[in-house]
Protein backbone atom coordinates (compact mmCIF):
# COMPACT_ATOMS: atom_id res chain seq x y z
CA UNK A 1 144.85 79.45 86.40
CA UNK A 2 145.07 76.71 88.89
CA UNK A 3 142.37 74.46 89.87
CA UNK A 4 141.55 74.95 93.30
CA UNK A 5 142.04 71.54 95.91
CA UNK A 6 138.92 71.95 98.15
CA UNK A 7 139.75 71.97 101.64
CA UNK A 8 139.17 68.90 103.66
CA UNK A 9 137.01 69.28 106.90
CA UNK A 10 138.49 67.44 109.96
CA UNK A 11 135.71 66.56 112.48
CA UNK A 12 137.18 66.66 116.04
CA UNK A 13 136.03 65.48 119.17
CA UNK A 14 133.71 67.47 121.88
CA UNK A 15 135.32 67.34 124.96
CA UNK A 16 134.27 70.18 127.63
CA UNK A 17 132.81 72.26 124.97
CA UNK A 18 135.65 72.62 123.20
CA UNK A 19 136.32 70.82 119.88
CA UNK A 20 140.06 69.11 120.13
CA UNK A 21 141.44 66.37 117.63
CA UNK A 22 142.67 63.30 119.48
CA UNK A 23 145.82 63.81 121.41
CA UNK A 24 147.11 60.76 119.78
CA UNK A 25 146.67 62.73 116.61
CA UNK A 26 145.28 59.39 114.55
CA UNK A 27 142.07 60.17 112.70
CA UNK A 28 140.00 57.78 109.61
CA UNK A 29 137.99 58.87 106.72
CA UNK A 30 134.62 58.99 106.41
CA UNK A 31 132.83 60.32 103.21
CA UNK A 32 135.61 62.44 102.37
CA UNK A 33 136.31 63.88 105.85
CA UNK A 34 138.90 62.95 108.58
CA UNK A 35 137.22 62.09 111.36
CA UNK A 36 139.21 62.11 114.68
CA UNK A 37 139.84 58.30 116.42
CA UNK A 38 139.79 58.94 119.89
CA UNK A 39 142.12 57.04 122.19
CA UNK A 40 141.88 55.89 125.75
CA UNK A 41 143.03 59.36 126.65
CA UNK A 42 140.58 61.12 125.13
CA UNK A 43 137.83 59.03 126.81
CA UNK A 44 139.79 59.47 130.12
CA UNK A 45 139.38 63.44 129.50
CA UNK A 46 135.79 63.41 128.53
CA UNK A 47 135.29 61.54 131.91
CA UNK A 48 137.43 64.30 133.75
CA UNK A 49 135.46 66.86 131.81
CA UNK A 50 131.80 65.27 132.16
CA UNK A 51 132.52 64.72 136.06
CA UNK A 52 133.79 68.93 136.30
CA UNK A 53 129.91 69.45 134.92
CA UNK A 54 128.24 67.74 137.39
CA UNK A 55 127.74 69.82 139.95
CA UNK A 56 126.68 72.86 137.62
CA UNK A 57 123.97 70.99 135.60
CA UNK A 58 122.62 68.59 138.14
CA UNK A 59 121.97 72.28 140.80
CA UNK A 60 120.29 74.09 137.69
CA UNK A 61 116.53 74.23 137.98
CA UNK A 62 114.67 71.60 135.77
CA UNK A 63 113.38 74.58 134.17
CA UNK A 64 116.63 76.04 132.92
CA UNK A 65 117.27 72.34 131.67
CA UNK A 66 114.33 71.95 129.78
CA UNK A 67 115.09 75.98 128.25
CA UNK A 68 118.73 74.15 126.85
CA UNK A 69 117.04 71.38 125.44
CA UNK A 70 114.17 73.38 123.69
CA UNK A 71 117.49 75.38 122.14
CA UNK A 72 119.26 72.57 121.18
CA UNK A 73 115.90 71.10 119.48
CA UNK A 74 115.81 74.87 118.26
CA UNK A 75 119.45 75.08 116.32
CA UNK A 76 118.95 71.67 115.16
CA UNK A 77 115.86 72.72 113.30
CA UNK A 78 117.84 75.55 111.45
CA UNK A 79 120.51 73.16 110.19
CA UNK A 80 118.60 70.55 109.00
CA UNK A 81 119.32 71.08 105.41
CA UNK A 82 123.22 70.57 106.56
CA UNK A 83 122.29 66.88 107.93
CA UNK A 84 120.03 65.74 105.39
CA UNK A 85 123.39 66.71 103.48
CA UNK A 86 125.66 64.61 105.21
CA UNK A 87 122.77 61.63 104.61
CA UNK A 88 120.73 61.85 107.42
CA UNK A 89 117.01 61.38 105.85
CA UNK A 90 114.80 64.57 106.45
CA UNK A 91 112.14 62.39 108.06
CA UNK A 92 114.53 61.53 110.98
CA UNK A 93 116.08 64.97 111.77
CA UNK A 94 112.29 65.93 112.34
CA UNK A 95 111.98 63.10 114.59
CA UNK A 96 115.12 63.80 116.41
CA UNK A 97 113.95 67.39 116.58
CA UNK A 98 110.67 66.31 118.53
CA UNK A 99 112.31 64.21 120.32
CA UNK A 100 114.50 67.15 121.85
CA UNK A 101 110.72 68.69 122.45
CA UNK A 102 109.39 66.15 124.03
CA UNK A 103 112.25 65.52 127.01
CA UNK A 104 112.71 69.22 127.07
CA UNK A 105 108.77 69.07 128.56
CA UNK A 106 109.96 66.55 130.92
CA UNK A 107 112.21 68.82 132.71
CA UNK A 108 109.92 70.45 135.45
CA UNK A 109 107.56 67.53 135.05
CA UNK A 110 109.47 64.40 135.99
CA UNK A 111 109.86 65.24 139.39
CA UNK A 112 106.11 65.40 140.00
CA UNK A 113 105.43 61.66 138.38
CA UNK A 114 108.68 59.69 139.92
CA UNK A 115 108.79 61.39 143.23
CA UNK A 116 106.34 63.00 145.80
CA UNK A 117 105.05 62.33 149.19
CA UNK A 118 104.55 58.98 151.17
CA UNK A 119 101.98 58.50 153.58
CA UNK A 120 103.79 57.34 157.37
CA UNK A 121 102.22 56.72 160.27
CA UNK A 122 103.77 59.79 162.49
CA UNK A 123 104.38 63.02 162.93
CA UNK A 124 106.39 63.51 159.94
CA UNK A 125 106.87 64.52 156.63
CA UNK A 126 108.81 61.93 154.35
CA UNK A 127 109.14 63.31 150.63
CA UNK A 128 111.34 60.79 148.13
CA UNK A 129 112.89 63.52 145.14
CA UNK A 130 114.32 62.00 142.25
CA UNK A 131 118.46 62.72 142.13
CA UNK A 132 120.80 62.30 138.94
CA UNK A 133 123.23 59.30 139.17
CA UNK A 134 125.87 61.35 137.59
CA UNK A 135 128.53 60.77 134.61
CA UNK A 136 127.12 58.21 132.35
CA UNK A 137 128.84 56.69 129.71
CA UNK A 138 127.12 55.69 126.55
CA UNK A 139 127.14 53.97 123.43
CA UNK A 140 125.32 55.33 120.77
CA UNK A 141 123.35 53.27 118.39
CA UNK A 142 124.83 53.33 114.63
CA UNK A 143 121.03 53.19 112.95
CA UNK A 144 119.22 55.74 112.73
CA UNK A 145 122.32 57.31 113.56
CA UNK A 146 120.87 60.84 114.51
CA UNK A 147 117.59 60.08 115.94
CA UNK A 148 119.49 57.38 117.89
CA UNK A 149 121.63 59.25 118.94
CA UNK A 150 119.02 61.88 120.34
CA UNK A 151 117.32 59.31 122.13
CA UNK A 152 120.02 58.15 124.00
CA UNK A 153 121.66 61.28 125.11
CA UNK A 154 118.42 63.47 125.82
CA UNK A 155 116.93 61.69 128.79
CA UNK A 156 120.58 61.21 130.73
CA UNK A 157 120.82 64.96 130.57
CA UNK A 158 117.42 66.16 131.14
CA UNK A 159 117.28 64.81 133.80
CA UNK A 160 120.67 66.16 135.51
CA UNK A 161 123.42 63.91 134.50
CA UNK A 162 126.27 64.26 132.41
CA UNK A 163 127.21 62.47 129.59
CA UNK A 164 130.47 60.89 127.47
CA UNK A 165 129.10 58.98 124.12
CA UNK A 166 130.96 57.02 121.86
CA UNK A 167 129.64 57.74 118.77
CA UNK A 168 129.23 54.96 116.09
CA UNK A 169 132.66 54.94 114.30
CA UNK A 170 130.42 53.85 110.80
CA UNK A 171 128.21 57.20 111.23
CA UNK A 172 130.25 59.42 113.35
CA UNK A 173 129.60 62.79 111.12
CA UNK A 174 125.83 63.13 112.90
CA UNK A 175 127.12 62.86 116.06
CA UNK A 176 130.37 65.37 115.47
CA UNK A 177 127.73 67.74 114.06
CA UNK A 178 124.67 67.23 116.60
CA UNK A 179 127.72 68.31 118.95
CA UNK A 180 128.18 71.67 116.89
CA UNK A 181 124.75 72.38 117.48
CA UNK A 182 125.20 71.20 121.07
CA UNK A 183 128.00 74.39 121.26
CA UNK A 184 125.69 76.65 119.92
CA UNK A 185 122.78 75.61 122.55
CA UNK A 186 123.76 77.44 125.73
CA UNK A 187 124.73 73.98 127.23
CA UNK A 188 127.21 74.25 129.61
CA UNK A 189 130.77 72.62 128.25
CA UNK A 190 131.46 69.10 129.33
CA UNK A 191 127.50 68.09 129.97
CA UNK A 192 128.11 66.68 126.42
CA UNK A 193 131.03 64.65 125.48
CA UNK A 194 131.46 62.90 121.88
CA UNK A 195 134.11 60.86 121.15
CA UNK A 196 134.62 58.97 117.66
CA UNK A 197 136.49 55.85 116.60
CA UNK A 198 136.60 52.54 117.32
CA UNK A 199 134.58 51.83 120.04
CA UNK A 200 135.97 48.72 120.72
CA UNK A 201 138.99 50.74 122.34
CA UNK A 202 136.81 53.79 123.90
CA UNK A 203 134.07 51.89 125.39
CA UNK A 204 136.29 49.63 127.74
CA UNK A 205 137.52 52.88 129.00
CA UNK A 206 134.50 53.78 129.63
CA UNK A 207 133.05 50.36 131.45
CA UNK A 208 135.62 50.04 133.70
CA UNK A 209 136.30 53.79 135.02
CA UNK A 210 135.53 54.65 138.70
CA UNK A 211 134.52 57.87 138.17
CA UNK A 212 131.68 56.65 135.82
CA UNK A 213 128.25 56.10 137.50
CA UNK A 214 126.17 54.21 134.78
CA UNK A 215 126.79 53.17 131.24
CA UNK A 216 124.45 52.92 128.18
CA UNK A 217 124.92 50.14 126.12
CA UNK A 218 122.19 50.59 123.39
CA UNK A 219 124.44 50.59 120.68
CA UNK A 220 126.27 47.80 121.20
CA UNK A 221 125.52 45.00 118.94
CA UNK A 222 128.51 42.33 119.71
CA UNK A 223 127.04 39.95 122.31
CA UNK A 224 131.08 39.02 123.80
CA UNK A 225 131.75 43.17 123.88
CA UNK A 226 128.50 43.73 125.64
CA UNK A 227 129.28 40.83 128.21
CA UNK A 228 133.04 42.33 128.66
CA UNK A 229 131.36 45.94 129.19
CA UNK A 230 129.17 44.40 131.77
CA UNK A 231 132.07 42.90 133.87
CA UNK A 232 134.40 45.91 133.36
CA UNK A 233 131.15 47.98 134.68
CA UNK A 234 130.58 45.66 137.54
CA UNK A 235 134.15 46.50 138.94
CA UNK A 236 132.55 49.91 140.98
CA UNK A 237 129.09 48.79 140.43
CA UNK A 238 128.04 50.80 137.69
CA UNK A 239 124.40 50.90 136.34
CA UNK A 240 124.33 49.13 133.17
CA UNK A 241 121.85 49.74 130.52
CA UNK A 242 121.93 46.92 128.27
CA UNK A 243 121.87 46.73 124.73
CA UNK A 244 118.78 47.86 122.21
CA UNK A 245 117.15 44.75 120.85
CA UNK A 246 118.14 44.31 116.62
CA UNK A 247 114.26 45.45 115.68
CA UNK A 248 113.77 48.12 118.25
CA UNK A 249 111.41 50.40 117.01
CA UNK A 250 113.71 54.11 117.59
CA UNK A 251 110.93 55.96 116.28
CA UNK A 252 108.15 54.97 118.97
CA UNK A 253 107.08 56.89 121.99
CA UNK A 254 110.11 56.11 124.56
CA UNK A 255 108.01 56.50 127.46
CA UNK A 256 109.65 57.51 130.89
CA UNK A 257 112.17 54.54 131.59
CA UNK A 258 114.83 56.18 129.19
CA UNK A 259 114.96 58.60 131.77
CA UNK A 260 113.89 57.04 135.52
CA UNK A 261 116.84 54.29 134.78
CA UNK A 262 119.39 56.56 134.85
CA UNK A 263 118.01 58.47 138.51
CA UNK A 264 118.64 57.71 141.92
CA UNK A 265 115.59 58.13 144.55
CA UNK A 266 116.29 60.34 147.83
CA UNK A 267 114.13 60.21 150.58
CA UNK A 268 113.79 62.68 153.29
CA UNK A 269 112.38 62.74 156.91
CA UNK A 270 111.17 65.68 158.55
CA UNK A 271 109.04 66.28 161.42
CA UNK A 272 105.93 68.26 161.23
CA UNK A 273 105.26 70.95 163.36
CA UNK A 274 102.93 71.74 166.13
């Protein structure tokens, strides 16, 4: 009898809920798995994707967000064995399980803190709402590589937007598999976009596309990249996030600005009644 050659498991992309390899068909090993290396067409995709989710996720109610989230924090639970497997420390997939918790408690809260009524002098009403600012792009941190990751994509999409991330290329099987659990979650396809590889070729992409309305640079750890990500982004006057300081603390309470720095303020006028 033959001994049996174990099968190799190619991780693909997440692009609109699907899971495609790159359409430049490269991909790079990672602990004995291919791993797909997206191209600048794959990032263009996510965008078209991420921007086709928009409307959908930013008109569902806060509650209905916050229901997702709890799932995805849910799912993620039940296959923690399979990350702790892939090297993930158990520690941190219980943190990045909270962590789901906590912004999925956010949902139908957040509105309440950031916006509200203002006082005018006049016979009207003038309420400011909070509004998502719509496709962001981000790039994820590579350490802690799952809890990071968490951190950075729960608070765009609580709070309406829609997300691409490029995923560390050094720790990209978290991401591809936080994105199986993403599938499984009842989120909508294309609220959630992963891309792996080299970020140095996805993230310009990113930066400089007009249909992107803010990008994320947390993960982003060479000074010149950040600085070219920053001009790129300044072309349509993107929100820019910049970069996580070397010794920040991923593990500490985030607080609100994770999520208020990626929200646009609408205020409305209307007169009372008599």
């Amino acid at each position: 009898m033959s001994e049996r050659v174990a099968v190799r498991k190619t991780y693909k992309l997440f692009i609109g809920g699907k899971f495609p390899r790159s359409e430049s068909g490269r991909s790079y090993l990672v602990q004995s798995s291919n791993v797909s290396l997206a191209s600048r067409k794959d990032a263009r995709d996510a965008v078209v994707a991420a921007r086709a989710a928009v409307r959908g996720w930013a008109g569902a109610t806060a509650y209905n967000r916050g229901q997702i989230l709890y799932r995805a924090a849910e799912m993620l639970e039940g296959r923690r064995e399979q990350f702790v497997a892939l090297g993930v420390p158990g520690d941190e997939v219980d943190a990045a399980v909270d962590r789901w918790v906590w912004y999925a408690g956010w949902a139908d809260k957040l509105a309440q803190v950031y916006g509200g009524a203002n006082p005018v002098a006049g016979p009207y009403f003038n309420i400011s709402a909070p509004e998502p600012t719509g496709v962001v792009a981000v790039v994820a941190p590579e350490r802690p590589a799952l809890l990071g990751l968490v951190s950075v994509i729960a608070p765009a999409i609580v709070t309406g937007n829609t997300v691409v991330v490029a995923a560390s290329p050094t720790e990209p099987l978290a991401a591809v598999t936080l994105a199986e659990v993403l599938a499984t979650s009842d989120l909508p396809g294309g609220v959630v976009n992963i891309l792996t590889g080299a970020i140095t070729e996805t993230a310009p992409t990113l930066a400089a596309h007009m249909d992107v309305n803010a990008i994320d640079l947390s993960g982003v750890t060479d000074a010149s990249l950040a600085t070219d990500l920053e001009i790129k982004a300044a072309e349509n006057l993107k929100r820019v996030l910049r970069p996580a300081p070397a010794d920040r603390d991923w593990s500490a309470d985030p607080g609100l600005a994770p999520m208020t720095a990626l929200l646009e303020t609408k205020t409305v006028w209307h007169p009372k009644g008599v």
